[in-house]
Protein backbone atom coordinates (compact mmCIF):
# COMPACT_ATOMS: atom_id res chain seq x y z
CA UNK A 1 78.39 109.04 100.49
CA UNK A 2 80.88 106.79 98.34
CA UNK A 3 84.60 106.55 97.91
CA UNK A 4 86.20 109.88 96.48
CA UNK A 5 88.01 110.18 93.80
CA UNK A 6 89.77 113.78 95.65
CA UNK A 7 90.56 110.97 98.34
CA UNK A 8 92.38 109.25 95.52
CA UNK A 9 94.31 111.56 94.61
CA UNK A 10 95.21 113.36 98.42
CA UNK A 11 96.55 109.54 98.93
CA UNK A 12 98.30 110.06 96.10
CA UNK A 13 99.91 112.69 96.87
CA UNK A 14 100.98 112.58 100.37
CA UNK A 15 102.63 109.38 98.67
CA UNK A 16 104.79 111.50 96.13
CA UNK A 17 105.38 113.50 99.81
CA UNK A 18 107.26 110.49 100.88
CA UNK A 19 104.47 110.40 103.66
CA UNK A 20 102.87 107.30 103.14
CA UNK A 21 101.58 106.82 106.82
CA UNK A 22 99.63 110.14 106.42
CA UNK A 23 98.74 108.57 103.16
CA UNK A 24 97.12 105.43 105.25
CA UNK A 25 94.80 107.64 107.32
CA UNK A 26 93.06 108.18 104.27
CA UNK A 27 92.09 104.98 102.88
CA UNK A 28 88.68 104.16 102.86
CA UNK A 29 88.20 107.70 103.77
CA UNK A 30 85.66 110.06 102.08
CA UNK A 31 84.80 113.68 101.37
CA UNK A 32 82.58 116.60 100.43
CA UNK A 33 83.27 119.61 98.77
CA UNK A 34 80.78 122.16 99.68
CA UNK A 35 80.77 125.63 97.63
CA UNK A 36 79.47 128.69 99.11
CA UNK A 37 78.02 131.90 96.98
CA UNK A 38 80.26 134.04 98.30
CA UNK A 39 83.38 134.58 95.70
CA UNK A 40 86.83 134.53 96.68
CA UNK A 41 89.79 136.09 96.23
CA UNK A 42 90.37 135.57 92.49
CA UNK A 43 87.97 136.32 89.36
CA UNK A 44 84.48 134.32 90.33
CA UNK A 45 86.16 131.98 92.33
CA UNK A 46 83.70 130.63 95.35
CA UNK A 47 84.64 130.40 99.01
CA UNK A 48 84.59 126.61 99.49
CA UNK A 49 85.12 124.05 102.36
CA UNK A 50 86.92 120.64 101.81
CA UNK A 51 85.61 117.84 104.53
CA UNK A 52 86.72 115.03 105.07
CA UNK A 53 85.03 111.82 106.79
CA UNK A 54 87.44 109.19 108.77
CA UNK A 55 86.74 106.44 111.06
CA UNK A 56 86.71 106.99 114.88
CA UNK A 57 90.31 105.59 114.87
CA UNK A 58 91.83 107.36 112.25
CA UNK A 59 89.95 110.58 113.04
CA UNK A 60 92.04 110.80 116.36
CA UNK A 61 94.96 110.27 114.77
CA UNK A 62 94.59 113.14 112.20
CA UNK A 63 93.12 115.27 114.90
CA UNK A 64 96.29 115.44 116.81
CA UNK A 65 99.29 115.17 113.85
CA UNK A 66 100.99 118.41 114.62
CA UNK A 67 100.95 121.42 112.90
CA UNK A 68 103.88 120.94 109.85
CA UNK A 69 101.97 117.05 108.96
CA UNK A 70 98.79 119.29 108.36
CA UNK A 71 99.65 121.79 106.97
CA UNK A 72 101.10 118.45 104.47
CA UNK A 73 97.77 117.22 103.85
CA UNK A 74 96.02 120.80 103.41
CA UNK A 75 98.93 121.16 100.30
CA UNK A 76 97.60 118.03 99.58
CA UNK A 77 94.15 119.12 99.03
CA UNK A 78 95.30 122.11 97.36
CA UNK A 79 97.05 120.48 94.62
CA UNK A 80 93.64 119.11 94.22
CA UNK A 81 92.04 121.99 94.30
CA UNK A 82 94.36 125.35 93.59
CA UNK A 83 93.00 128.92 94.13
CA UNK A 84 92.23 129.71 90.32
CA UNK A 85 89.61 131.66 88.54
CA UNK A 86 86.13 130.50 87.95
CA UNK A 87 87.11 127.65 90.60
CA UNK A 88 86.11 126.28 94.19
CA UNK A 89 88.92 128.12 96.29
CA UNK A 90 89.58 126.59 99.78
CA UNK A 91 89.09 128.30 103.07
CA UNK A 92 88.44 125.44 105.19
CA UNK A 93 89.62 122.09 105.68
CA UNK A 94 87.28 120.04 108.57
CA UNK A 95 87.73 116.97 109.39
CA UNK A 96 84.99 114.75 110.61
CA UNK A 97 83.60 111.16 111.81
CA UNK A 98 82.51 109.06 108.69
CA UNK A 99 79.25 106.90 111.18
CA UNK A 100 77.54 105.36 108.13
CA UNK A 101 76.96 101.46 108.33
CA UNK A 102 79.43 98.83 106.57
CA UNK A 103 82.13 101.66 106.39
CA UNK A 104 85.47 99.67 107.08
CA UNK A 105 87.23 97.73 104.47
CA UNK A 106 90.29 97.18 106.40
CA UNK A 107 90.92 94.38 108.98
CA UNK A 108 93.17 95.58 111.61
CA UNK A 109 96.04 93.69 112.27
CA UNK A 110 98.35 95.69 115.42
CA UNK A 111 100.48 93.01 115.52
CA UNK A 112 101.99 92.83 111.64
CA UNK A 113 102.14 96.55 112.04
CA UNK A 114 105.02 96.41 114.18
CA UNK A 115 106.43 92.69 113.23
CA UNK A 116 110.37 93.53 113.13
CA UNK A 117 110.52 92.75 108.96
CA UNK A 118 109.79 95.84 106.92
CA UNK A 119 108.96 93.67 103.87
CA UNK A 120 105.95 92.24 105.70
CA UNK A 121 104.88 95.59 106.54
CA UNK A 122 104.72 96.77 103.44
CA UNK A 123 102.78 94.19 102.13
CA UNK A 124 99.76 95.04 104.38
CA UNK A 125 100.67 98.54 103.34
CA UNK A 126 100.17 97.82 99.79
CA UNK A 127 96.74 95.76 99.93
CA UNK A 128 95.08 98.39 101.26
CA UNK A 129 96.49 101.21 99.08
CA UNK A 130 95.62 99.11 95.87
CA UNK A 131 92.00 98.53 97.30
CA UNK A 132 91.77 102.49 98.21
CA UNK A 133 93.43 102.96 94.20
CA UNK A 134 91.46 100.72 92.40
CA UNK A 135 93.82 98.54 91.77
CA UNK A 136 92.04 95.48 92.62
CA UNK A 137 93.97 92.74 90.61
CA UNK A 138 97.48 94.25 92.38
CA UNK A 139 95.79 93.95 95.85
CA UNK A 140 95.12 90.27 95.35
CA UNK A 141 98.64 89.89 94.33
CA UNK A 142 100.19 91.70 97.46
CA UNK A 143 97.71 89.44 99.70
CA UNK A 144 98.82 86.27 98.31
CA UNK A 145 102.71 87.90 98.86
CA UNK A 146 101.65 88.57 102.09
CA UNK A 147 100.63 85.56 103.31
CA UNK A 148 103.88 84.04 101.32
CA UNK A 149 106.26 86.45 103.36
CA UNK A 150 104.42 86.14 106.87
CA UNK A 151 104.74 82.37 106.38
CA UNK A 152 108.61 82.53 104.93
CA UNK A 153 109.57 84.55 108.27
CA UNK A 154 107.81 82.26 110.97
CA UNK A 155 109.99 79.30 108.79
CA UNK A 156 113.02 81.35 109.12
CA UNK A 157 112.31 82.03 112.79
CA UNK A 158 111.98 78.36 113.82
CA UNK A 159 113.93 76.87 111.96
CA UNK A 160 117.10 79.35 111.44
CA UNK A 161 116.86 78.10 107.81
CA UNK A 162 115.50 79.48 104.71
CA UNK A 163 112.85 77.62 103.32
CA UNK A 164 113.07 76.13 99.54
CA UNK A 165 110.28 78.05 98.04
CA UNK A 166 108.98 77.06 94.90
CA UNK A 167 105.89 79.30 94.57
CA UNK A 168 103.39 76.48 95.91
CA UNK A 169 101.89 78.69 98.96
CA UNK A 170 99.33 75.57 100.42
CA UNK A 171 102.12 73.55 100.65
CA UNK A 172 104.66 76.52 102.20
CA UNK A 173 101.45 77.10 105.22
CA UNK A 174 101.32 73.12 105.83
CA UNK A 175 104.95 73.15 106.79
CA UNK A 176 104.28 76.21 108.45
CA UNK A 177 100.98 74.92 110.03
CA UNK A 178 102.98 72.02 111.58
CA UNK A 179 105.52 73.45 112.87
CA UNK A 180 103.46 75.97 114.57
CA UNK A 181 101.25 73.04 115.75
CA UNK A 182 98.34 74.47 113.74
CA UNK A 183 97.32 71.29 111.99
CA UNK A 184 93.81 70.95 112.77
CA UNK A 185 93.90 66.87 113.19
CA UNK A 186 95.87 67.99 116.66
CA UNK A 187 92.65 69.47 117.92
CA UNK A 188 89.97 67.55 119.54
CA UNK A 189 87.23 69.82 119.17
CA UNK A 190 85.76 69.62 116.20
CA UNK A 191 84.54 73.23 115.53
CA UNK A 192 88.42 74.42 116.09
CA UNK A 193 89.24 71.48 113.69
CA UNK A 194 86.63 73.01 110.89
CA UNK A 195 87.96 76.22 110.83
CA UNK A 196 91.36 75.11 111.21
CA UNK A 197 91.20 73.31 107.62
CA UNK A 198 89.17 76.23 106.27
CA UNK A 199 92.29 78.52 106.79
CA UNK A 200 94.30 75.96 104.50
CA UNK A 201 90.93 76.16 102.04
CA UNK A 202 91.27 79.72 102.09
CA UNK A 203 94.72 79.77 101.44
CA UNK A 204 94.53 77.24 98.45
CA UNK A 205 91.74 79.82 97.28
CA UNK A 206 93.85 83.01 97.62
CA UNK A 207 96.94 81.30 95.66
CA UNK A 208 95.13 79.87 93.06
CA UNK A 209 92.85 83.20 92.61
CA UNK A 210 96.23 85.52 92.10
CA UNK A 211 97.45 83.27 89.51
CA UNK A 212 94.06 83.12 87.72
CA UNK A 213 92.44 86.73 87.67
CA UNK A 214 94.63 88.95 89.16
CA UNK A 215 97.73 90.85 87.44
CA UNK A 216 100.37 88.26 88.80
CA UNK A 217 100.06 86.70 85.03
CA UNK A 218 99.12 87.52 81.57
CA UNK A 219 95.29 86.62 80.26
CA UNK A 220 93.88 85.69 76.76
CA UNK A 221 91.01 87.53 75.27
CA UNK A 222 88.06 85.39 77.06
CA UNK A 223 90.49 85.37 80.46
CA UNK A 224 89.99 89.22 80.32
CA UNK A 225 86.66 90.10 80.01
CA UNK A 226 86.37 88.80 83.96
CA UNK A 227 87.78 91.61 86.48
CA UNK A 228 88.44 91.51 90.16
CA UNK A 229 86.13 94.04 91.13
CA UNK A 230 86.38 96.04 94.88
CA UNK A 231 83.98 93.26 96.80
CA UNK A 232 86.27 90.51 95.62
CA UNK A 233 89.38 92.30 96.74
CA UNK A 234 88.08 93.59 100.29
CA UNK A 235 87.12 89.60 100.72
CA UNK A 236 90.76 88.50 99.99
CA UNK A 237 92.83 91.08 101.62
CA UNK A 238 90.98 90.91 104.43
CA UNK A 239 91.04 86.74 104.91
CA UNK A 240 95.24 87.01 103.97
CA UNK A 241 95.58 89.77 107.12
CA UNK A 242 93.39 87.93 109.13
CA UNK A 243 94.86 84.48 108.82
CA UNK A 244 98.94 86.30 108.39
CA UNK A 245 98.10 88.01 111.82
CA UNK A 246 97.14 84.78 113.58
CA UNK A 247 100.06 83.17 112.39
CA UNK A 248 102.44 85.82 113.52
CA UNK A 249 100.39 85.59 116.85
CA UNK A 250 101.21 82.36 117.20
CA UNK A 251 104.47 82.25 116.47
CA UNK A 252 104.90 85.21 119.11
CA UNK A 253 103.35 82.50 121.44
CA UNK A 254 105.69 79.82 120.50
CA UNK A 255 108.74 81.93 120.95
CA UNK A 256 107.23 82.62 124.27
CA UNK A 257 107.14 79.44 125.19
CA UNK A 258 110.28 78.39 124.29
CA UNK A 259 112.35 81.16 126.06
């Protein structure tokens, strides 16, 4: 089962429902449309039953949303699908546990989720919804911003300054890195130090693949024919939540500390 393009749209539309966290139980999500032979109540329509498949997580969630955020998501699914002639008509909306291997796409990262700085939020917000769009080039883009604004607060918060940014993101997580005490030639063990000056790799990668391939910039003719495809995407959303929710961890610690 692969990646609906109904699921697309039902996103879509709970978005235009100014309901974007019902919107964000559905990414990554898929469905089935399964058509019975018995017809309906208009001319030839068939009965027809809408699932949909959710992780474990996300399928508890839905389960319980009371009865008006439902009833949201079934108009949803009818504006995909409204009662017409000669057309699947819905009767039944089910949802279900999507079990198949390799399903997730989306690192989860609690603590971003309720860091007190909408912006931030809605950067997370928006990497996933481009992945779950297709908009692969825009979800590189709102990693790299992520990582930019997750850095920009923890600056803010120790310092009580705003930092001089001039768009070059290694150097922005170095500052950040040392202030936090993150720089890896503090460490003694050497495996901490590796992946401690991978995370600056990564970030060097993540800044210099937004300006490069994604939609950050314009392209020339041979620049073009190269596309972020959904692989590429998953990899760097995934690395910028990762590494912007163990900064924000840290900091958390630090503050800790402190008080």
């Amino acid at each position: 089962m692969t990646e609906s393009p109904d699921i697309q749209f039902i996103v879509k539309a709970l978005r235009s429902f100014q309901r974007s966290d019902l919107a964000r139980l559905f990414q990554n999500a898929t469905s089935e449309l399964r058509v019975s032979d018995t017809y309906g109540s208009r001319w030839f329509s068939r009965v027809s039953a809408f699932d949909i498949y959710c992780t474990p997580e996300k399928l508890a969630v839905v389960r319980n949303l009371p009865d008006e955020d439902k009833k949201l998501i079934n108009d949803a699914v009818l504006l995909r699908y409204p009662t017409r002639d000669n057309e699947p008509e819905i009767c039944e909306i089910n949802y279900l546990m999507r079990d198949d291997e390799g399903f997730g796409s989306e690192v989860s990262v609690p603590a971003l989720r309720v860091a007190p700085f909408d912006y931030m939020r809605e950067q997370v917000d928006k990497c996933e919804s481009k992945i779950d769009l297709g908009d692969f080039e825009g979800a590189v883009t709102n990693a790299r911003t992520l990582v930019e604004t997750v850095c920009l607060f923890i600056h803010e918060e120790l310092t009580g300054s705003t930092y001089s940014y001039d768009g070059n993101l290694p150097r922005l997580h170095k500052s950040v890195a040392d202030s936090l005490k993150m720089n890896p030639d503090l460490f003694s063990d050497q495996n901490l130090k590796r992946i401690l000056s991978a995370v600056g790799t990564i970030i060097q990668g993540i800044a210099e693949l937004r300006n490069a391939k994604s939609d950050a910039h314009g392209k020339g003719r041979v620049e073009a024919t190269y596309r972020i495809d959904r692989r590429h995407a998953v990899l760097v959303v995934n690395l910028a939540k990762t590494i912007s929710e163990y900064l924000y961890l840290t900091l958390e610690k630090r503050l800790m500390e402190t008080r």
